[in-house]
Protein backbone atom coordinates (compact mmCIF):
# COMPACT_ATOMS: atom_id res chain seq x y z
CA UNK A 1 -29.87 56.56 66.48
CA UNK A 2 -27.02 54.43 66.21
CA UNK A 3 -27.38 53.71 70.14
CA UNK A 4 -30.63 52.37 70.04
CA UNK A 5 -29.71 50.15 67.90
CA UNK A 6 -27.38 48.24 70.01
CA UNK A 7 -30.65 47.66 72.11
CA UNK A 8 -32.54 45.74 69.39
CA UNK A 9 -32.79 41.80 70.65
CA UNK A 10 -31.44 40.67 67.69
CA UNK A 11 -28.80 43.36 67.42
CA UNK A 12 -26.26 39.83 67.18
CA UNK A 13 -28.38 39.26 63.03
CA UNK A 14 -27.28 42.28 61.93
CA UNK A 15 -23.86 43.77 61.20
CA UNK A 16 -24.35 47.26 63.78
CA UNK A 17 -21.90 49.55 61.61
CA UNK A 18 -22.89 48.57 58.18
CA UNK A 19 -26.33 48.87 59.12
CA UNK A 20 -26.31 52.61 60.91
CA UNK A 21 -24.11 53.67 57.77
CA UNK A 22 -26.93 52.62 55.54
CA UNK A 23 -29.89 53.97 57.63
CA UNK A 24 -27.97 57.46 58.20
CA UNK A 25 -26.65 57.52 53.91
CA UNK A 26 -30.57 57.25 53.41
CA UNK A 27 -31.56 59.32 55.23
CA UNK A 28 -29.11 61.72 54.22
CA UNK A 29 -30.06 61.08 50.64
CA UNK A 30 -33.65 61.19 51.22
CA UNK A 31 -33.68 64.83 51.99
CA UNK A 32 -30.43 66.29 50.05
CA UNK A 33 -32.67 64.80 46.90
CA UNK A 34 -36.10 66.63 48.18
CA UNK A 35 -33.62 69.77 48.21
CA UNK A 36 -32.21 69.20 45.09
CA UNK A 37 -35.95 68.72 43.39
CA UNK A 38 -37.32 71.83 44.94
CA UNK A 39 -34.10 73.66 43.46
CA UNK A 40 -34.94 72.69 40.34
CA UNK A 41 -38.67 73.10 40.65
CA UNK A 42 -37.76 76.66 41.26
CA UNK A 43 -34.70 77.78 38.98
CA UNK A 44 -34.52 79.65 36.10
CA UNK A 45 -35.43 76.62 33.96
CA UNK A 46 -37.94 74.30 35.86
CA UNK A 47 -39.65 72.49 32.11
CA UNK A 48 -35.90 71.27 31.33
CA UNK A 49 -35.44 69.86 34.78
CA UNK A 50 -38.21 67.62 35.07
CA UNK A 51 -36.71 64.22 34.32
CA UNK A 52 -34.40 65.25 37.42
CA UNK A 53 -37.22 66.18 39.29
CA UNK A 54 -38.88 62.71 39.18
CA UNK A 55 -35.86 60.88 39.87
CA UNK A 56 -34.98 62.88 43.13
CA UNK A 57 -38.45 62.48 44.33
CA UNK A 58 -38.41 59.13 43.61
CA UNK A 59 -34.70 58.95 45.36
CA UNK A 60 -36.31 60.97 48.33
CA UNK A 61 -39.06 57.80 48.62
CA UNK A 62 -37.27 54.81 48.05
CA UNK A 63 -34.54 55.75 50.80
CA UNK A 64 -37.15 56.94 53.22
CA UNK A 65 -38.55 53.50 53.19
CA UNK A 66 -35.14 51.52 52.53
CA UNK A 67 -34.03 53.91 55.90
CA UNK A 68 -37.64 52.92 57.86
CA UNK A 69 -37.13 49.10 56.61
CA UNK A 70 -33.43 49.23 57.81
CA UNK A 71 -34.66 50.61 61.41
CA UNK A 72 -36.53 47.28 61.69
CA UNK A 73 -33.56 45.05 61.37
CA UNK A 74 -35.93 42.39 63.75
CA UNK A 75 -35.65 38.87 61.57
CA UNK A 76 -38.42 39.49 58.98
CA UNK A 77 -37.16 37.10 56.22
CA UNK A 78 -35.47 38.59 53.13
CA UNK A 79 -37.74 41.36 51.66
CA UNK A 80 -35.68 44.01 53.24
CA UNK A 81 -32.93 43.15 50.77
CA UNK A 82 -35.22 43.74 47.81
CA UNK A 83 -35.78 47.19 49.12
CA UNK A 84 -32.33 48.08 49.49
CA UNK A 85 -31.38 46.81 46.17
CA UNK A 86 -34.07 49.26 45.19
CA UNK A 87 -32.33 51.74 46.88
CA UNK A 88 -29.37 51.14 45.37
CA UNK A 89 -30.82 51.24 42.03
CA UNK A 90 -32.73 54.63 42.08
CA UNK A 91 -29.72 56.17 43.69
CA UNK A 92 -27.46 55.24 40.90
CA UNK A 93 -30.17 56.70 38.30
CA UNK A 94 -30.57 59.62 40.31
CA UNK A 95 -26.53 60.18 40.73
CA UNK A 96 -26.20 59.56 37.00
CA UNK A 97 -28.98 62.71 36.31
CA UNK A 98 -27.71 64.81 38.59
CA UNK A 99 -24.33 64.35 37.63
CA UNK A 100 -24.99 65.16 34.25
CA UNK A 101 -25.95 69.08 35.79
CA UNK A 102 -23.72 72.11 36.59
CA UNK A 103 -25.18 73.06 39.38
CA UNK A 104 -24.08 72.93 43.44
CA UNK A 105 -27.15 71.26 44.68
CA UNK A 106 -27.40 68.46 41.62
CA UNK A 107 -23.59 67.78 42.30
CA UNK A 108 -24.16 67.56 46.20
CA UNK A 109 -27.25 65.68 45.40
CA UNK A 110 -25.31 63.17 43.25
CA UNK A 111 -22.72 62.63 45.61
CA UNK A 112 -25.30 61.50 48.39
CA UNK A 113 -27.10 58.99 45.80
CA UNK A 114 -23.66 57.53 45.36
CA UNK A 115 -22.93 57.55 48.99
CA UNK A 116 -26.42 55.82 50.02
CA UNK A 117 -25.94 53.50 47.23
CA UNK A 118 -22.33 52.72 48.18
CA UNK A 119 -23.75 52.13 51.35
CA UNK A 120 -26.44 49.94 51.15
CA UNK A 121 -24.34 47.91 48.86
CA UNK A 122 -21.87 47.31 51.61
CA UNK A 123 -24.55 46.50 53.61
CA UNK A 124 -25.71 43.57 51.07
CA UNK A 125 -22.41 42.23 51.19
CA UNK A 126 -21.96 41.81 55.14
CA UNK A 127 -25.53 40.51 55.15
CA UNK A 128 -25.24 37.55 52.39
């Protein structure tokens, strides 16, 4: 992906490595947290999971779009940024969750919420 992106017309607007790190820790994100909510959908405890369930499904949403949005890097005006400070948000609350779990896939899932929200935040910064 990150070769088509050198393509784009107005690959000169957009910071090229910031930007592929952000659409590929999305992505990334989007379906370690679908994982992580399935795990817990079907483990020995499902009831007790179910605030962590929401919040990786809501993880797995929000950085599908913020990744789709970031594709589009075109000059759109400045909504993107209020998705990816979205991103970064639910990614935070989702790390926080999963972090408070002992289990592999919560920890793995955590780590790729703080990745993606790492990310996107380093993105923010090159594009201000």
């Amino acid at each position: 992906m990150s070769e088509i992106l050198t393509t784009h017309p107005s690959r000169d607007t957009f910071d090229l490595p910031q930007l592929r790190a952000a659409i590929d820790a999305a992505s990334r994100c989007a379906s370690t947290c679908a994982t992580c909510a399935d795990a817990c959908l079907h483990g020995e405890d499902a009831g007790s999971m179910s605030r962590c369930i929401d919040l990786c499904n809501q993880c797995a949403s929000i950085c599908r779009a913020a990744a789709d949005v970031m594709s589009r890097p075109g000059p759109n005006g400045d909504s993107w940024e209020e998705v990816v400070r979205a991103c970064i948000a639910v990614c935070r609350e989702c790390a926080e969750e999963c972090g408070g779990h002992d289990m592999d896939h919560c920890r793995l899932c955590a780590e790729a919420c703080r990745e993606c929200a790492d990310a996107c935040a380093a993105l923010l910064e090159v594009a201000s």
